[in-house]
C-alpha atoms as a PDB file:
ATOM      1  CA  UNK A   1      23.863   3.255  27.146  1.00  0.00           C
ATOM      2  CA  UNK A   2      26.272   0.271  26.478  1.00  0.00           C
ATOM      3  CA  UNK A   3      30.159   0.467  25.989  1.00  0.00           C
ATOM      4  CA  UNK A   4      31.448   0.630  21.764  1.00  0.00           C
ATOM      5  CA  UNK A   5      33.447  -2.442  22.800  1.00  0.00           C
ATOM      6  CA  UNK A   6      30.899  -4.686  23.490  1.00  0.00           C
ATOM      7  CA  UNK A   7      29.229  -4.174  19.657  1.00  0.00           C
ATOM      8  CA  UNK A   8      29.665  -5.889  16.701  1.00  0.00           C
ATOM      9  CA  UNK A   9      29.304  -4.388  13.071  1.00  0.00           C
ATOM     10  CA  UNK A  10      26.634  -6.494  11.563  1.00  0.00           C
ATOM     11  CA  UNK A  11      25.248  -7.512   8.209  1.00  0.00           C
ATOM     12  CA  UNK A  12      24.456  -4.157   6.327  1.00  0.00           C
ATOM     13  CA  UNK A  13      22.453  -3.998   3.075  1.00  0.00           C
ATOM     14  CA  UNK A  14      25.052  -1.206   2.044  1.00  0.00           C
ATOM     15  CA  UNK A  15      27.371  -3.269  -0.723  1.00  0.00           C
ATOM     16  CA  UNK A  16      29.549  -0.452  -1.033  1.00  0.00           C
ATOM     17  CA  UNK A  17      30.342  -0.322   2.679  1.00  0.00           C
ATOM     18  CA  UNK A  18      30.025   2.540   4.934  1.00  0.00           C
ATOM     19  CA  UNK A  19      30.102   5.951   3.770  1.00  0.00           C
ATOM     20  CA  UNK A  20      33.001   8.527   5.071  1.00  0.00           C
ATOM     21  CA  UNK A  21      31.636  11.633   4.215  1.00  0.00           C
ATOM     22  CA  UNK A  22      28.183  10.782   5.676  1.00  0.00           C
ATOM     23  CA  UNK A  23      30.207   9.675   8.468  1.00  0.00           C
ATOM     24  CA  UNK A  24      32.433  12.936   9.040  1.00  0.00           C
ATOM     25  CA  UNK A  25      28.943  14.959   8.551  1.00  0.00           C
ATOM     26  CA  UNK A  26      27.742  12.787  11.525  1.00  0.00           C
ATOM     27  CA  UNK A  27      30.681  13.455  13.576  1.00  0.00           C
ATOM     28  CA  UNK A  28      30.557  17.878  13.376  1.00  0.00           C
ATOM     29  CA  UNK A  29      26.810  17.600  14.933  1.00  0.00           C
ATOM     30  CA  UNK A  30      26.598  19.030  18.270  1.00  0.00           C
ATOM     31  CA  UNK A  31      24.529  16.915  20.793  1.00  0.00           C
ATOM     32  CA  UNK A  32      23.517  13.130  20.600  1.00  0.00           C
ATOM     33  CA  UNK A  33      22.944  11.366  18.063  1.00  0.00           C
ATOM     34  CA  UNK A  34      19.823   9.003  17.183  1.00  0.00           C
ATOM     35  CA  UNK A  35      19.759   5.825  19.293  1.00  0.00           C
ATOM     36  CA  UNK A  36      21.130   2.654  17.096  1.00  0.00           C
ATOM     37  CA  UNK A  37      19.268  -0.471  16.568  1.00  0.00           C
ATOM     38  CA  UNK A  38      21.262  -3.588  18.235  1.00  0.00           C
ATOM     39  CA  UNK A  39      20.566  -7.018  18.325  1.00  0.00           C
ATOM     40  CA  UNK A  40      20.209  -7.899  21.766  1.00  0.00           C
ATOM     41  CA  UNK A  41      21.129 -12.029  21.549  1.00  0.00           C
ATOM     42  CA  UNK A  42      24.701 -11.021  19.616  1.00  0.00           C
ATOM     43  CA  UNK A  43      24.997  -7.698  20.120  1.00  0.00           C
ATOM     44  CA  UNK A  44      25.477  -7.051  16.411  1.00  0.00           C
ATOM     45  CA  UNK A  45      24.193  -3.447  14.998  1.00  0.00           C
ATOM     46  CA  UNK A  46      21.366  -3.803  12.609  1.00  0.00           C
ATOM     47  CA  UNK A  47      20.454  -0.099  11.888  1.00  0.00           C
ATOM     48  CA  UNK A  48      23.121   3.014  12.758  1.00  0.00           C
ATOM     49  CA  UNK A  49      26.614   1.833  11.546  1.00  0.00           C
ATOM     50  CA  UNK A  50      27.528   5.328  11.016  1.00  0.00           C
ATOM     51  CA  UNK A  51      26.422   6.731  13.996  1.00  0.00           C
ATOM     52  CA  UNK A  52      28.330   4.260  15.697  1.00  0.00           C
ATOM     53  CA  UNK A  53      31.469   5.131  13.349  1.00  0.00           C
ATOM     54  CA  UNK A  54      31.106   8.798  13.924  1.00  0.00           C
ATOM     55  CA  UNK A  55      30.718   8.046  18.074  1.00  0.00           C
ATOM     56  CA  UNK A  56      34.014   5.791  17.667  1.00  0.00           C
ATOM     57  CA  UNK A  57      35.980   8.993  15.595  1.00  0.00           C
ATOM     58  CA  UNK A  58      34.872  11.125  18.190  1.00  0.00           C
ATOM     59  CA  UNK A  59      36.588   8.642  20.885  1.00  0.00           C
ATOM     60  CA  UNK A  60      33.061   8.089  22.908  1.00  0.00           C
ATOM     61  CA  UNK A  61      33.605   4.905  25.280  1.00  0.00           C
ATOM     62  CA  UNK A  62      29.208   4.717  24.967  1.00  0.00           C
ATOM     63  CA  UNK A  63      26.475   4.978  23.188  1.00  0.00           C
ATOM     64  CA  UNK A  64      22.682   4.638  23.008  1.00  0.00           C
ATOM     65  CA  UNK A  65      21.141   1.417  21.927  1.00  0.00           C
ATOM     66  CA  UNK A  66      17.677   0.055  21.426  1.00  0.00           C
ATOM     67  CA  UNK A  67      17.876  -3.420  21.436  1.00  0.00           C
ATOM     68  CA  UNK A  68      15.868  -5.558  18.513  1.00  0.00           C
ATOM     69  CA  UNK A  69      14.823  -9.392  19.762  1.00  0.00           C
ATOM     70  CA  UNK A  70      13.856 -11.793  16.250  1.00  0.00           C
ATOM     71  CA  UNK A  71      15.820 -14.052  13.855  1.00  0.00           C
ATOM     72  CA  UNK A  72      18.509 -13.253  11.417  1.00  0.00           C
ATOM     73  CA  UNK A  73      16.125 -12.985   8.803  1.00  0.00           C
ATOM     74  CA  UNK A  74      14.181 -10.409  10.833  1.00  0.00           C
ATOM     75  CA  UNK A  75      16.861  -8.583  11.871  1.00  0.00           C
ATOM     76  CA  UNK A  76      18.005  -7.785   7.883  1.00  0.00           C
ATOM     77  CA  UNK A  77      14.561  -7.442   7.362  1.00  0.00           C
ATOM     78  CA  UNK A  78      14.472  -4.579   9.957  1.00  0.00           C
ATOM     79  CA  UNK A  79      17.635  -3.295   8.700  1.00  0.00           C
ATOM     80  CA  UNK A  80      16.471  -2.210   5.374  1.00  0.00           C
ATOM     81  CA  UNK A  81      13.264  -1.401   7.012  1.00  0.00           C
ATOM     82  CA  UNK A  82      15.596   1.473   8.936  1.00  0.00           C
ATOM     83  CA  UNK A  83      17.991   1.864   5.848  1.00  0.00           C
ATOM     84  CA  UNK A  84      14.779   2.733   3.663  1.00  0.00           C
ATOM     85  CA  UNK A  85      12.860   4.952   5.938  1.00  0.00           C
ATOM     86  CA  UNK A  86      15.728   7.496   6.968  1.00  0.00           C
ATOM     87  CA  UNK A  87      19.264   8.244   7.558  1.00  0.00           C
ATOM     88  CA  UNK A  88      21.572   7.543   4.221  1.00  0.00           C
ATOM     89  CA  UNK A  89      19.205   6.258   1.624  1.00  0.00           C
ATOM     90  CA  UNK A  90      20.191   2.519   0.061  1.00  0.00           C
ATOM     91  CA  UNK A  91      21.393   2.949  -3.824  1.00  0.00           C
ATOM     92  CA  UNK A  92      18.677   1.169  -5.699  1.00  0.00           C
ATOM     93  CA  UNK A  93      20.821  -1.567  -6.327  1.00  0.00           C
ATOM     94  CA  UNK A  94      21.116  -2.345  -2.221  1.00  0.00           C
ATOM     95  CA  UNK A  95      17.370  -2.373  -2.338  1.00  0.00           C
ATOM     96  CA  UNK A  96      16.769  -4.228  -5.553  1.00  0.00           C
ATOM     97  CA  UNK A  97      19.931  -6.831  -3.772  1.00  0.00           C
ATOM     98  CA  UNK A  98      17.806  -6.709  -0.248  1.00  0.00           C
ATOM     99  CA  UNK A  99      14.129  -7.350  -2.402  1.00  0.00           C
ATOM    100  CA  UNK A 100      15.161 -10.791  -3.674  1.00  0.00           C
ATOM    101  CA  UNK A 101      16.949 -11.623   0.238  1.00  0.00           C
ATOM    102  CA  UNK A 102      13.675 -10.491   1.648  1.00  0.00           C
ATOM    103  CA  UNK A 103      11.637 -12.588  -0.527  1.00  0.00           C
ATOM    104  CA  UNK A 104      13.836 -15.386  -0.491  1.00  0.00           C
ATOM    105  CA  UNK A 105      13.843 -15.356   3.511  1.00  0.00           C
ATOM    106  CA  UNK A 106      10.316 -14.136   3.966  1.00  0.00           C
ATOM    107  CA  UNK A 107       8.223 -15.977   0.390  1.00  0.00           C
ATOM    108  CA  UNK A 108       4.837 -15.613   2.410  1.00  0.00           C
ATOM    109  CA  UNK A 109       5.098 -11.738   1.837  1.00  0.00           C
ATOM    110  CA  UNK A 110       2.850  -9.749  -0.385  1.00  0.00           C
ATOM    111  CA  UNK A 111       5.138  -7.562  -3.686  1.00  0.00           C
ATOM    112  CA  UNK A 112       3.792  -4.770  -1.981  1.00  0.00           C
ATOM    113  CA  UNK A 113       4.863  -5.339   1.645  1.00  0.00           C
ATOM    114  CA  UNK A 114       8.609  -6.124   0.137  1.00  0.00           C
ATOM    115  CA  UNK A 115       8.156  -3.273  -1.860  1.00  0.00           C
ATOM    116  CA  UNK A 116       7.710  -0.898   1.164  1.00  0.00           C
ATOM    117  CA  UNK A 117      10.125  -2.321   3.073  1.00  0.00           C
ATOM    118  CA  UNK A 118      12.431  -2.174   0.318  1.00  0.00           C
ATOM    119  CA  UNK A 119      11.741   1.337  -1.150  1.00  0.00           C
ATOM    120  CA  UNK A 120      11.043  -0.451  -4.202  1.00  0.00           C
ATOM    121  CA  UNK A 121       7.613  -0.045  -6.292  1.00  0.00           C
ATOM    122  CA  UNK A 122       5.429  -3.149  -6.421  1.00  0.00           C
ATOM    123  CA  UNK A 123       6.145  -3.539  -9.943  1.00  0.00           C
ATOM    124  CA  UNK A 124       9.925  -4.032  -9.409  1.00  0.00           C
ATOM    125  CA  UNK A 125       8.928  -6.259  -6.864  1.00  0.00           C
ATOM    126  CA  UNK A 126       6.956  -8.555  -8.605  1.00  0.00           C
ATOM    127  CA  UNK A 127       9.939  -8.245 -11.963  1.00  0.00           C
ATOM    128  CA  UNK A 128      12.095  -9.166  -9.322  1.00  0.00           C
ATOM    129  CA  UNK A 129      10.270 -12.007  -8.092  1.00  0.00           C
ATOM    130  CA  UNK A 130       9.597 -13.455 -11.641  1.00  0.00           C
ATOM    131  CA  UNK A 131      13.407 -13.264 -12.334  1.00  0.00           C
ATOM    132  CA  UNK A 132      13.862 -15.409  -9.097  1.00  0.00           C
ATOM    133  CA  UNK A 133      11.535 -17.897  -9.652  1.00  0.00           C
ATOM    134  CA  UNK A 134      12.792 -18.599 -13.307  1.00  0.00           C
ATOM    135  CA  UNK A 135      16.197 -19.073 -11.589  1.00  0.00           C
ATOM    136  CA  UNK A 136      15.740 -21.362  -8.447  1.00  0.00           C
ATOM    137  CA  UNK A 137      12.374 -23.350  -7.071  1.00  0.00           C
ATOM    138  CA  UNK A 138      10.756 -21.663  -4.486  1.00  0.00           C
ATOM    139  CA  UNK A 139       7.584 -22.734  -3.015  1.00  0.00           C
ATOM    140  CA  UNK A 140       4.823 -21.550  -4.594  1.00  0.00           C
ATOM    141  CA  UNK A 141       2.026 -20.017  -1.913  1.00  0.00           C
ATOM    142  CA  UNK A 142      -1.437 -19.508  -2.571  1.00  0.00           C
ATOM    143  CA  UNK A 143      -1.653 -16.425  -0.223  1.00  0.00           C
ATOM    144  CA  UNK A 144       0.631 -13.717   0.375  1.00  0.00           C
ATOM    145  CA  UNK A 145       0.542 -11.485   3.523  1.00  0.00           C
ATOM    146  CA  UNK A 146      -0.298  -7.640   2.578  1.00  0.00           C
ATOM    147  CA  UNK A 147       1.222  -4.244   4.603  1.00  0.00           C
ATOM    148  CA  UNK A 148      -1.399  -4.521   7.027  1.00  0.00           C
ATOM    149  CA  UNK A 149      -0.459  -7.890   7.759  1.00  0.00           C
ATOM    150  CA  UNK A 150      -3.807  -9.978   6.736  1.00  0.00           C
ATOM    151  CA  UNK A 151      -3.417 -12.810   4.476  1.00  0.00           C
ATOM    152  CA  UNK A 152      -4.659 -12.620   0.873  1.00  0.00           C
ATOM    153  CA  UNK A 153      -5.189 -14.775  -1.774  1.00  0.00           C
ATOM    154  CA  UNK A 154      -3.379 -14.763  -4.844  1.00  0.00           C
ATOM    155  CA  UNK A 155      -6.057 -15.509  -6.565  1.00  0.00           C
ATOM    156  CA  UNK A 156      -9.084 -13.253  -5.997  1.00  0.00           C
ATOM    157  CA  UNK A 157     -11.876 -15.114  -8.029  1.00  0.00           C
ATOM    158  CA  UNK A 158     -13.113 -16.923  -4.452  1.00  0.00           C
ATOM    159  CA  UNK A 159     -13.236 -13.337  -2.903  1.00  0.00           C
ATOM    160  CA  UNK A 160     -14.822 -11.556  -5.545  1.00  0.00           C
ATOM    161  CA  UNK A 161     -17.715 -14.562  -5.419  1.00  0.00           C
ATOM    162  CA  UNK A 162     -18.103 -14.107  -2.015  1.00  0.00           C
ATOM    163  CA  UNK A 163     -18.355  -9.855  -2.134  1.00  0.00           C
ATOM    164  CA  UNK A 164     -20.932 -10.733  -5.061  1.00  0.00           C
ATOM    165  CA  UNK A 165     -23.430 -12.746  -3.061  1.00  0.00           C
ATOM    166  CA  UNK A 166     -23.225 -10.491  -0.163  1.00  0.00           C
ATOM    167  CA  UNK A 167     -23.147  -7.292  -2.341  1.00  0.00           C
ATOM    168  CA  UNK A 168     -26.608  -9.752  -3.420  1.00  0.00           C
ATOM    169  CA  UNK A 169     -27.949 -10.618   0.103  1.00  0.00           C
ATOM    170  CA  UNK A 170     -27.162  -6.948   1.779  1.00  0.00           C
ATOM    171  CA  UNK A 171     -27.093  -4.203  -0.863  1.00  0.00           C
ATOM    172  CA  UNK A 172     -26.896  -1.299   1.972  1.00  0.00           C
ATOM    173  CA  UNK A 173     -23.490  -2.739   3.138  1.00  0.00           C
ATOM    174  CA  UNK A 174     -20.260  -0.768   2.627  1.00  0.00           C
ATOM    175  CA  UNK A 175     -17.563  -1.460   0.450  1.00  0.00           C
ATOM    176  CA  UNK A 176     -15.047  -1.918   3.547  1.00  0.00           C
ATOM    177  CA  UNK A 177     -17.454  -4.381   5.393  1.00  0.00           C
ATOM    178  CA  UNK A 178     -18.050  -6.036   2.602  1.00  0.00           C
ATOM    179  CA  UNK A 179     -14.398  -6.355   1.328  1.00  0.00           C
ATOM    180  CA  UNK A 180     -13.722  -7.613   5.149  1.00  0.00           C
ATOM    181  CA  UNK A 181     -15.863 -10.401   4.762  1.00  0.00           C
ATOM    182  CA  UNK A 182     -15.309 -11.263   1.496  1.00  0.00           C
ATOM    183  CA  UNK A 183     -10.761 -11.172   2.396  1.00  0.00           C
ATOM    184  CA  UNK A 184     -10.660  -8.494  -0.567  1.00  0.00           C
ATOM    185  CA  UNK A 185      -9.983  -4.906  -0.797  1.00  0.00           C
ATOM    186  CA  UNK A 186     -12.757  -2.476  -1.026  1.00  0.00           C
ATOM    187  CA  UNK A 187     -11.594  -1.863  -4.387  1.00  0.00           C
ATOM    188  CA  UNK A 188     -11.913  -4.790  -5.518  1.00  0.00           C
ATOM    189  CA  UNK A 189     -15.451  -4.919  -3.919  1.00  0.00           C
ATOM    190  CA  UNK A 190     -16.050  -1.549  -5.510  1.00  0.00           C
ATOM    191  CA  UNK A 191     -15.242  -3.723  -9.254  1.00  0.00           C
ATOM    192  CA  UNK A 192     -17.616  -6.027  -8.267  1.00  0.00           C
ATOM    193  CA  UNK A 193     -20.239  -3.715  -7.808  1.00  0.00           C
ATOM    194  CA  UNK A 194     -19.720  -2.475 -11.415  1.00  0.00           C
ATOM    195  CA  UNK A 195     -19.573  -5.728 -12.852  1.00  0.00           C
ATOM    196  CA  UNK A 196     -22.941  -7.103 -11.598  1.00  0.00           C
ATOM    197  CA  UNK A 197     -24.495  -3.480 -12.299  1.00  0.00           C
ATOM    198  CA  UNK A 198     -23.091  -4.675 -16.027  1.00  0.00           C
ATOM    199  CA  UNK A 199     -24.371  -7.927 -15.779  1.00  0.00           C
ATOM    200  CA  UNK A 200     -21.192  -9.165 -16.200  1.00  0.00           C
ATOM    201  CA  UNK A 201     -19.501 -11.902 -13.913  1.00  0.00           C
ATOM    202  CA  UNK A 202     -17.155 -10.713 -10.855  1.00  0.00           C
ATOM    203  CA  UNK A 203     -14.726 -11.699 -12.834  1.00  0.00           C
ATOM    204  CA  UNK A 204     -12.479 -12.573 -15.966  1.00  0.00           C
ATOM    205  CA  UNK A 205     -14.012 -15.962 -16.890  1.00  0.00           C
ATOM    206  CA  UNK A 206     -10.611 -17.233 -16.701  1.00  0.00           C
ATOM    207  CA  UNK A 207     -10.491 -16.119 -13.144  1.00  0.00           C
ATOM    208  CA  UNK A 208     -14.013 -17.984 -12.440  1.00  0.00           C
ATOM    209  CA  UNK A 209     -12.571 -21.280 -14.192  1.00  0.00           C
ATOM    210  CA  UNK A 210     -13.380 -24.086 -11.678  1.00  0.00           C
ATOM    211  CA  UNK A 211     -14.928 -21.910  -9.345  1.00  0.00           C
ATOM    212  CA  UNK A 212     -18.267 -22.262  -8.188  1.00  0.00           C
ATOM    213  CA  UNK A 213     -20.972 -19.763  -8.152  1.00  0.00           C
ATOM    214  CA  UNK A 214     -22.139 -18.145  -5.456  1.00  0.00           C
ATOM    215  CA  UNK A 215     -24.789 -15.659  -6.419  1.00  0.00           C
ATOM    216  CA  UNK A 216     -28.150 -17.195  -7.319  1.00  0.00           C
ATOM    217  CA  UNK A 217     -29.295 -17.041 -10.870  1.00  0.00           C
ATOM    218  CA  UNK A 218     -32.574 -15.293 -10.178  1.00  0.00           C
ATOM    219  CA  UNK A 219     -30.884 -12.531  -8.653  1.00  0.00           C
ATOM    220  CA  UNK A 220     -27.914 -11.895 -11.124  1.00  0.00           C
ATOM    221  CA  UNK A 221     -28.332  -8.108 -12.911  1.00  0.00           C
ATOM    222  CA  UNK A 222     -28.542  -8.759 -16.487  1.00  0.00           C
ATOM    223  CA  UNK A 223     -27.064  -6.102 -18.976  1.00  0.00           C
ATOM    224  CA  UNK A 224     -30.513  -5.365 -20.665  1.00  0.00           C
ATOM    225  CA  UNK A 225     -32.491  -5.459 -17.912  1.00  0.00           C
ATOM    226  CA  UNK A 226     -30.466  -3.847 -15.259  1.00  0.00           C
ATOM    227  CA  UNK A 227     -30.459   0.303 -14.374  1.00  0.00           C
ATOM    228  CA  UNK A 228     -26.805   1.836 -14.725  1.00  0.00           C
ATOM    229  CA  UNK A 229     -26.371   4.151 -11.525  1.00  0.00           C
ATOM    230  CA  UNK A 230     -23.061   5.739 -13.869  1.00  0.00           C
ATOM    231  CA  UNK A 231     -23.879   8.751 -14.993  1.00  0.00           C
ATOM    232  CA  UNK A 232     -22.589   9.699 -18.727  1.00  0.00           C
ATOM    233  CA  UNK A 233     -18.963  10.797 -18.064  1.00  0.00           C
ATOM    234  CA  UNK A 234     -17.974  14.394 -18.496  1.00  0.00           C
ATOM    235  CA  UNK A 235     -15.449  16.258 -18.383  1.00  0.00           C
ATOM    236  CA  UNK A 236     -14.491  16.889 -14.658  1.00  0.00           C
ATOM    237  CA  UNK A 237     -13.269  20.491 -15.082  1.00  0.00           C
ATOM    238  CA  UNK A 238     -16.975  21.527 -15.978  1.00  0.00           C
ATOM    239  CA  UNK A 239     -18.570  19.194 -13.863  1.00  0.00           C
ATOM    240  CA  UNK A 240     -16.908  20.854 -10.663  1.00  0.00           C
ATOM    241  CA  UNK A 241     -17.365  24.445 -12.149  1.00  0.00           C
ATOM    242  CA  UNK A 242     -21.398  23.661 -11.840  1.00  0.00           C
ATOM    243  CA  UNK A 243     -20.654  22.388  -8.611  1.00  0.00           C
ATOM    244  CA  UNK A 244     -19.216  25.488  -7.868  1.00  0.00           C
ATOM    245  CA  UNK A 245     -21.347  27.596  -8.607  1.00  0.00           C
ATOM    246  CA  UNK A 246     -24.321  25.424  -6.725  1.00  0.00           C
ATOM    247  CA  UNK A 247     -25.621  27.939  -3.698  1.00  0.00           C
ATOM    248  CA  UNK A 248     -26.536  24.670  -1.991  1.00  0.00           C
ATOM    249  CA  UNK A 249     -23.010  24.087  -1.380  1.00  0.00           C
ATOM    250  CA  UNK A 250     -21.423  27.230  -1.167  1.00  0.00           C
ATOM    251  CA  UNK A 251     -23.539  28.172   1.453  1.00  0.00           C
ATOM    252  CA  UNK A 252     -22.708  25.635   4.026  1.00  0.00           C
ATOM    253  CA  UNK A 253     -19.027  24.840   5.637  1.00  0.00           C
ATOM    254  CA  UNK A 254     -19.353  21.357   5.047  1.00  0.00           C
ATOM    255  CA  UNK A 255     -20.693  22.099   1.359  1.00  0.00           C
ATOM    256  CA  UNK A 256     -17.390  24.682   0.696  1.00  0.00           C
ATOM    257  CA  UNK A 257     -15.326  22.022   2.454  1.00  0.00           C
ATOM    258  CA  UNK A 258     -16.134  19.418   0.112  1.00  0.00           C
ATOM    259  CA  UNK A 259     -15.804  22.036  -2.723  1.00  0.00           C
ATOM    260  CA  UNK A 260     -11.914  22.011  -1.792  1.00  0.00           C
ATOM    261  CA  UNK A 261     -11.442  18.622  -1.729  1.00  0.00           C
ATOM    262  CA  UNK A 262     -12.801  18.289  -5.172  1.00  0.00           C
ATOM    263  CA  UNK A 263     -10.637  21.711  -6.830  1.00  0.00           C
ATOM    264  CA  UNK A 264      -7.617  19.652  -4.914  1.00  0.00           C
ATOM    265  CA  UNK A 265      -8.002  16.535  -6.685  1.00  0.00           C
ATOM    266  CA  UNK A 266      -8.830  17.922  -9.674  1.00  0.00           C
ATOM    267  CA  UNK A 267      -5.301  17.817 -11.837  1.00  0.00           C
ATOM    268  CA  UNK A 268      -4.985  16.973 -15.178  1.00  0.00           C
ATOM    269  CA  UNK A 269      -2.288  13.726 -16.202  1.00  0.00           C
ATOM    270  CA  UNK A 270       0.892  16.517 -16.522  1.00  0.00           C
ATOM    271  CA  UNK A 271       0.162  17.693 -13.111  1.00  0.00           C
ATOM    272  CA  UNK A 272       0.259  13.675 -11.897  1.00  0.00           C
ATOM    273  CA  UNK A 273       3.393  13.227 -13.823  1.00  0.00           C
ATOM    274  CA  UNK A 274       4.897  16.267 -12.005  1.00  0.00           C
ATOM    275  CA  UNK A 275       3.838  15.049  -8.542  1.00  0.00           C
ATOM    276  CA  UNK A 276       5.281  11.634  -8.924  1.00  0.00           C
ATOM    277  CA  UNK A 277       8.407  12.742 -10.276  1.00  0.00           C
ATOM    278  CA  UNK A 278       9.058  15.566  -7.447  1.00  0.00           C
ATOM    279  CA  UNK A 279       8.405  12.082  -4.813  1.00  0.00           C
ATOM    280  CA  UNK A 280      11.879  10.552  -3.596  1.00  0.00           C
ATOM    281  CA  UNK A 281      12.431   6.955  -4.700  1.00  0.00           C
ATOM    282  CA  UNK A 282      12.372   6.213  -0.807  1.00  0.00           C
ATOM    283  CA  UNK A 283       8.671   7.689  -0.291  1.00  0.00           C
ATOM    284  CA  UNK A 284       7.260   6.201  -3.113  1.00  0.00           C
ATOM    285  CA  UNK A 285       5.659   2.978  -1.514  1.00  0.00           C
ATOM    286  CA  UNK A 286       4.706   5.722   1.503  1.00  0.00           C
ATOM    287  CA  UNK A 287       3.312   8.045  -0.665  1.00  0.00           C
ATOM    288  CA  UNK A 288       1.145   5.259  -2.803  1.00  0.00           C
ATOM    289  CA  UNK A 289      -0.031   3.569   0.450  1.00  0.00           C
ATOM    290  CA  UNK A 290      -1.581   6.798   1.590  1.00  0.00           C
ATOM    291  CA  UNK A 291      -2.789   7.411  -2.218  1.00  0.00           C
ATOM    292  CA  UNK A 292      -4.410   3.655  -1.972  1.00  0.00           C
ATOM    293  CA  UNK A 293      -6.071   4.398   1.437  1.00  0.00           C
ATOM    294  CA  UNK A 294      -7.331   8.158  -0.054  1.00  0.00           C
ATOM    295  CA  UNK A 295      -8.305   6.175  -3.107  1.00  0.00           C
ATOM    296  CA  UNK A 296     -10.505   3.826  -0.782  1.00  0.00           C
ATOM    297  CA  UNK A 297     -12.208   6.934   1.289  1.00  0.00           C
ATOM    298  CA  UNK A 298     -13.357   8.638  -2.314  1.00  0.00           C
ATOM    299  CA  UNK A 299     -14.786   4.877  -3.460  1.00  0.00           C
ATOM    300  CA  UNK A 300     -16.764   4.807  -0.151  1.00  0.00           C
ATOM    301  CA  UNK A 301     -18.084   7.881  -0.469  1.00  0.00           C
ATOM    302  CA  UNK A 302     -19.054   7.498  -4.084  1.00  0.00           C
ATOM    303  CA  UNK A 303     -20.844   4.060  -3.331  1.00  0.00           C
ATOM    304  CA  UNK A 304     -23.112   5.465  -0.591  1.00  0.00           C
ATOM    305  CA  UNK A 305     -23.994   8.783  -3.272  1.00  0.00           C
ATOM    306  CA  UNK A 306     -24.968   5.704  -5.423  1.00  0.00           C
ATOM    307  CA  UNK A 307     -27.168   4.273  -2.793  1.00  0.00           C
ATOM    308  CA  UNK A 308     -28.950   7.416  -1.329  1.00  0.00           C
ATOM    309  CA  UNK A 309     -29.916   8.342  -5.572  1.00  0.00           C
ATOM    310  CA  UNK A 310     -30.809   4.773  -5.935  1.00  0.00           C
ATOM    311  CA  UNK A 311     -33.559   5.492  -2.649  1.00  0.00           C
ATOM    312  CA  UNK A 312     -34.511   8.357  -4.169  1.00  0.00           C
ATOM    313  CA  UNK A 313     -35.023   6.784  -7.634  1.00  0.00           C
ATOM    314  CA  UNK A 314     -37.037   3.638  -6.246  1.00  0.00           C
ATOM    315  CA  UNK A 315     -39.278   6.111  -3.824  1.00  0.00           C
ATOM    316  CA  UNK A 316     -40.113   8.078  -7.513  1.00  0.00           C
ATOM    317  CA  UNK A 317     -41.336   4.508  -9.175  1.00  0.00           C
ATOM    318  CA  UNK A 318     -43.329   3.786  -6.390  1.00  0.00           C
ATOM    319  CA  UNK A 319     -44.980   7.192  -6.078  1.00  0.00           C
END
């Protein structure tokens, strides 16, 4: 608890200012409100303006703080952070306006990592960063640190030669340990995969210009020669319904539990339209994070369903 008086309003990402009938809705709640982010070396509030309005109206002399240590630049940076995530949501101008401060503060950052701190989508993001860097010179980086905080390259044609001569020298590895040694997402590992199955190269030839090989000649896949582990595609809705009715599955828990998880992801493109449009603008980069990391667990699982039939298919030739 430290005295009203000794707090300063700070920087807000609100343009329009604080918000009276948020404020007066604040004020009529019984019981304490939501500690407010304060920066402890000036003492300025970074996150909880209108709690501290509402404490003021009600003619409190205190109030609970939690006390933020970093830069300026952090401390806005945490602001829209708090802004984004609850309370008042920021008009999509405020966040589009704290986007380009973000990146202009913080260049190193990924379009995704602004874009969840933001409550922007990626694409916005990276619209907005074009739009900036048309305008003014900013320095150019050849990495860019993701949400999870690990640096990534912006170009992914080194990575994707290094998943493709260890998806080459250990064929039983996982996509994630693979994509961890390689610096590149296990979807991008998962690409890889199908490329060399293809016999095509890791990637665009564009992407490969100047780059160096890494996966020996004698062991590239060639398109002729290679087997395709991709079955013929069908159409899911039947595919599931044999699944269905499949006694080996339907007989055990862990067969009917992976029954639901298939009938739950199986939803036509209306029913994905409907889904994202029901998601609020300020969940969106939540909500495709966890889609992403759902995305990743379905690749995985996929990739070692690909291995175990490719066992079984080598133990048939040799028999």
């Amino acid at each position: 608890m430290v005295p009203i008086s000794s707090l300063r309003l700070g920087e807000s990402p609100r343009t329009q200012g604080s918000d009276e009938e948020h404020i007066a809705r604040l004020r009529e709640l019984d019981g304490p409100l939501p500690p407010i982010l304060v920066e402890r070396r000036t003492m300025q509030v970074i996150d909880g303006t209108h709690r501290l309005l509402a404490a003021v109206s009600k003619g409190l002399q205190a109030i609970e703080v939690e006390f933020f240590d970093g830069t300026a630049e952090e401390a806005f940076l945490k602001s829209v952070e708090a802004n984004v995530t609850h309370g008042l949501p920021l008009s999509l101008a405020d966040r589009r306006l704290a986007a380009e401060r973000i990146m202009a503060s913080h260049p190193h950052l990924s379009d995704r990592a602004i874009a969840r701190s933001a409550g922007l989508g990626a694409r916005a993001v990276a619209a907005v960063r074009r739009r900036a860097a048309e305008l003014t010179e900013q320095p150019q980086f050849q990495a860019r640190v993701g949400r999870d905080g690990k640096v990534r390259p912006l170009n992914s044609a080194a990575g994707r030669l290094r998943a493709a001569a260890l998806l080459t020298e250990r064929p039983e590895a996982s996509l994630r340990e693979v994509a961890r040694l390689a610096g590149i997402s296990p979807a991008t590992v998962s690409d890889v995969r199908r490329r060399m199955a293809a016999g095509e190269p890791p990637a665009a030839d564009e992407a490969l210009d100047g780059e160096v090989s890494v996966v020996p000649q004698a062991k590239r896949p060639h398109a002729h020669g290679a087997r395709r582990m991709r079955l013929v595609q069908s159409d899911p809705a039947v595919v599931l319904e044999k699944l269905v009715r499949d006694p080996s599955l339907r007989h055990k828990e862990e067969g009917r539990q992976l029954l639901r998880l298939l009938q739950q992801n199986a939803i036509g493109a209306r029913e994905w339209s409907e889904l994202t449009e029901v998601v609020p603008a300020y969940c969106s980069a939540l909500v495709a994070d966890l889609a992403r990391q759902y995305a990743e667990t379905w690749l995985e699982l996929a990739q070692r369903l690909d291995e175990r039939l490719r066992g079984v298919r080598e133990l048939a030739v040799g028999s």
